[in-house]
N, C-alpha and C. Protein backbone atom coordinates (compact mmCIF):
# COMPACT_ATOMS: atom_id res chain seq x y z
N UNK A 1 13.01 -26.27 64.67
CA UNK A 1 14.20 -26.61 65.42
C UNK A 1 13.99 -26.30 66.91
N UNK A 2 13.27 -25.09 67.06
CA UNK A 2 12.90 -24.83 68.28
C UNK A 2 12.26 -25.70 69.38
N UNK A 3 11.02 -26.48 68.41
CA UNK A 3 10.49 -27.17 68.82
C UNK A 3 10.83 -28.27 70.08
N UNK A 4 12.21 -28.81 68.75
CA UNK A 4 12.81 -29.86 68.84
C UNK A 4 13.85 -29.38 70.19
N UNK A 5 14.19 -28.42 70.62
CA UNK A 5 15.19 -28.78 71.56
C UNK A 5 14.66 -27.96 72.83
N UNK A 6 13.17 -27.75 72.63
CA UNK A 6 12.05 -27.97 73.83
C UNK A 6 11.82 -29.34 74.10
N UNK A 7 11.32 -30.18 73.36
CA UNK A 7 11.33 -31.86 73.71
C UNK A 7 12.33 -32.10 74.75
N UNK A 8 13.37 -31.94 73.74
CA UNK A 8 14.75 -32.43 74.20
C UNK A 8 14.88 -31.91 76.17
N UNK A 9 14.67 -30.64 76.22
CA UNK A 9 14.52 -30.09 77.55
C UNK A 9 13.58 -30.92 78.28
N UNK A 10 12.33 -31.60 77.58
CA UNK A 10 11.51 -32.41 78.94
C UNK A 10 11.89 -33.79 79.48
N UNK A 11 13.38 -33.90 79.07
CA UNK A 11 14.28 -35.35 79.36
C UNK A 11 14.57 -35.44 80.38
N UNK A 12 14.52 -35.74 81.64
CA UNK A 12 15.36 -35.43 82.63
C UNK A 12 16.64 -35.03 82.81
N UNK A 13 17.65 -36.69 82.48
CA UNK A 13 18.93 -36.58 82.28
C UNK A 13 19.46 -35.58 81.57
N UNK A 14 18.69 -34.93 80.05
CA UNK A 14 19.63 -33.69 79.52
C UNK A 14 19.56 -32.81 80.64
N UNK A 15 18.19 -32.67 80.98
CA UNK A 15 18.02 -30.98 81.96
C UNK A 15 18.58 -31.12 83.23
N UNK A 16 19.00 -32.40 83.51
CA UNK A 16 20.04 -31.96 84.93
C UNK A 16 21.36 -31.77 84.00
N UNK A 17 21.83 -32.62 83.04
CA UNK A 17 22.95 -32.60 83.09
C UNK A 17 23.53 -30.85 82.30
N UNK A 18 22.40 -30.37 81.86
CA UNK A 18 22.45 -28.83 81.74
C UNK A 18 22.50 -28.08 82.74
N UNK A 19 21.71 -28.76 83.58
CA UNK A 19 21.53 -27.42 84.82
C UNK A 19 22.90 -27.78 85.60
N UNK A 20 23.33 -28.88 85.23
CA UNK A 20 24.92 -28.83 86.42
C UNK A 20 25.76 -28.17 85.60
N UNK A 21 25.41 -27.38 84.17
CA UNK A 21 26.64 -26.52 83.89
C UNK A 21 26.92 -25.41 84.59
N UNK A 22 26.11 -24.75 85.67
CA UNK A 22 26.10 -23.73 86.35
C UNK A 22 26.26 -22.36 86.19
N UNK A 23 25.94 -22.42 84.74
CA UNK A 23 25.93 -20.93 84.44
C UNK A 23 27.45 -20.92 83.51
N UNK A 24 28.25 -22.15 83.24
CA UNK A 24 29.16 -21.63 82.57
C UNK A 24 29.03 -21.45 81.38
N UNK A 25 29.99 -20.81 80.44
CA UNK A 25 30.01 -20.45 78.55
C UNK A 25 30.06 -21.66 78.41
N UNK A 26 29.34 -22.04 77.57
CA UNK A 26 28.91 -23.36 76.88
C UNK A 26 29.65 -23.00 75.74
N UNK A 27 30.19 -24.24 75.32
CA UNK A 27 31.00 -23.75 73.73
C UNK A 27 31.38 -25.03 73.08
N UNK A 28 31.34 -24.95 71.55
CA UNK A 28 31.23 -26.30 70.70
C UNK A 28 32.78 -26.03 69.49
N UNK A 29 33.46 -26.60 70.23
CA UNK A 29 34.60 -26.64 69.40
C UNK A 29 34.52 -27.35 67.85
N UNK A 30 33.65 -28.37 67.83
CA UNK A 30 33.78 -28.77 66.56
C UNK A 30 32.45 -28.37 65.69
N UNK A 31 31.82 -27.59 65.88
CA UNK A 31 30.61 -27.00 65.22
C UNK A 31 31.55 -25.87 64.34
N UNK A 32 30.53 -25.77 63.17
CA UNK A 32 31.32 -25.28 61.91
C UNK A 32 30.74 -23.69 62.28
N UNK A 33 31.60 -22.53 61.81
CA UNK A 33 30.13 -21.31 62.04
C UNK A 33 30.23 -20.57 60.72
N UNK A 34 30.24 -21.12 59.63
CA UNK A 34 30.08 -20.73 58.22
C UNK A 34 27.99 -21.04 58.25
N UNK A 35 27.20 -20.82 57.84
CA UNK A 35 25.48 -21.01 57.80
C UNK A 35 25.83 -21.99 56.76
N UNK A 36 26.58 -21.87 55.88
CA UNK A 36 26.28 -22.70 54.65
C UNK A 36 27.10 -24.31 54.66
N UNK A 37 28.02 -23.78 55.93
CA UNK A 37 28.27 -25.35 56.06
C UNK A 37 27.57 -26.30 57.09
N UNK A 38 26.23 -25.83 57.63
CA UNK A 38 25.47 -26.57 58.97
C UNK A 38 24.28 -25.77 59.43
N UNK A 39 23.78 -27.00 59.43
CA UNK A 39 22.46 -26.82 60.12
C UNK A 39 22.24 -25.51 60.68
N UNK A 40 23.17 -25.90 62.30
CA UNK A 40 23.14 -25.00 63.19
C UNK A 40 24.69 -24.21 63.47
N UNK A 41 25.50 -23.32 63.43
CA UNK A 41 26.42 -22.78 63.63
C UNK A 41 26.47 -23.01 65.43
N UNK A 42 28.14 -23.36 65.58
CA UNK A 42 28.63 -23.33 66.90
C UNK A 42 27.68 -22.36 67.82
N UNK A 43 27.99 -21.20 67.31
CA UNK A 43 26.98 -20.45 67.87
C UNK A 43 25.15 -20.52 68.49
N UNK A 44 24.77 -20.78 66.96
CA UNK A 44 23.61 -20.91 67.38
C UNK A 44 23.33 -22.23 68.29
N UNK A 45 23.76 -23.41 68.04
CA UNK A 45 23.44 -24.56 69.20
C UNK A 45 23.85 -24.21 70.52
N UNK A 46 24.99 -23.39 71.02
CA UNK A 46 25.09 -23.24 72.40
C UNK A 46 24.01 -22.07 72.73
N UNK A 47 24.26 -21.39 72.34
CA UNK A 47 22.50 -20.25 72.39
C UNK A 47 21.39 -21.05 72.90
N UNK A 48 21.24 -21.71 71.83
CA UNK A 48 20.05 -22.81 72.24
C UNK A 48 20.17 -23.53 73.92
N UNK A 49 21.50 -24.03 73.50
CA UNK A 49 21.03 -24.28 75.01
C UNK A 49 21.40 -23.75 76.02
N UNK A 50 21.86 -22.27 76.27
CA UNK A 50 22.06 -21.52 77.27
C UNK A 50 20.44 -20.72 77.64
N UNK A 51 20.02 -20.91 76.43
CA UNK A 51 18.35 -20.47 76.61
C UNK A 51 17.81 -21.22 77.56
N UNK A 52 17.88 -22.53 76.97
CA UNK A 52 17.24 -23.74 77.16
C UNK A 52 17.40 -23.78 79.04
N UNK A 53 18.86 -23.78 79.53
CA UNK A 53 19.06 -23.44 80.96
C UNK A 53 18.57 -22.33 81.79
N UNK A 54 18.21 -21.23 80.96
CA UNK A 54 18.04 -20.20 81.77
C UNK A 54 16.53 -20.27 81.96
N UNK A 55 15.48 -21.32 81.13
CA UNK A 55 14.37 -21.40 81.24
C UNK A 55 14.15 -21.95 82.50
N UNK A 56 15.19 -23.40 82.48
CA UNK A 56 14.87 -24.15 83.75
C UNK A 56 15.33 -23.92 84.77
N UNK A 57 16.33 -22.50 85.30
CA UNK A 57 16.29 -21.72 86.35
C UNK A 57 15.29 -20.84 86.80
N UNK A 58 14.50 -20.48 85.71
CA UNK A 58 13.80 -19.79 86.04
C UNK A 58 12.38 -20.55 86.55
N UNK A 59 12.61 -21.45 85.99
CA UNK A 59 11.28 -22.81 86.66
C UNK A 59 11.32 -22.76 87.81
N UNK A 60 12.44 -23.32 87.78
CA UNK A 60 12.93 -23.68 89.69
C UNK A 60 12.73 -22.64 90.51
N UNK A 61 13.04 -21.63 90.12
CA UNK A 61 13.01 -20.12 91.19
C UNK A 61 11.26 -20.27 91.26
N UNK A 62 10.61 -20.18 89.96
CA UNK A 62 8.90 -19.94 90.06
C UNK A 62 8.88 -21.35 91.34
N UNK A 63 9.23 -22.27 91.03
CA UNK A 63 8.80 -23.76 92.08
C UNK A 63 8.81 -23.50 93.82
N UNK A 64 10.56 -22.87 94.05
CA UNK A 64 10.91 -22.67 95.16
C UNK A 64 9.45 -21.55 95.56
N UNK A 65 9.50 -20.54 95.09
CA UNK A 65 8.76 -19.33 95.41
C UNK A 65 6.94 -19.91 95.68
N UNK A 66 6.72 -20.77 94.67
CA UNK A 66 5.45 -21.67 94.97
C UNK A 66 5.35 -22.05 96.40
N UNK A 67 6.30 -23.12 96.60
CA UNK A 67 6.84 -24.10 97.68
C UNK A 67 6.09 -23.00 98.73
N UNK A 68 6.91 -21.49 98.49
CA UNK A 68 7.19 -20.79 100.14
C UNK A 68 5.59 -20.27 100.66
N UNK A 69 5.19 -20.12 99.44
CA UNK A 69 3.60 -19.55 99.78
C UNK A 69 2.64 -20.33 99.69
């Protein structure tokens, strides 16, 4: 699963349209959070992709910091 929503991160359009969440609580109102009724629990999919954002801030900071030196 992991895999899969690393791919998903090398899209452009998702990873801006993630990175314009700006740091807010990401949250999935219609995700179930019983394990036995889904895949992924509300929980765990916004996890995923609050990870998923904090990777590609941290890109950008490594990029900028490249850039300066």
């Amino acid at each position: 699963m992991n895999k899969a929503y690393n791919r998903l991160f090398e899209n452009t359009g998702f990873k801006n349209a993630l990175n314009a969440t700006n740091g807010a609580v990401l949250t999935h109102s219609i995700g179930k959070s019983k394990k036995s009724e889904t895949v992924l629990t509300a929980k765990e999919f916004c996890s995923r992709l609050t990870h998923l954002r904090d990777i590609g801030k941290l890109e950008e900071k490594k990029k900028v910091q490249e850039e300066l030196f």
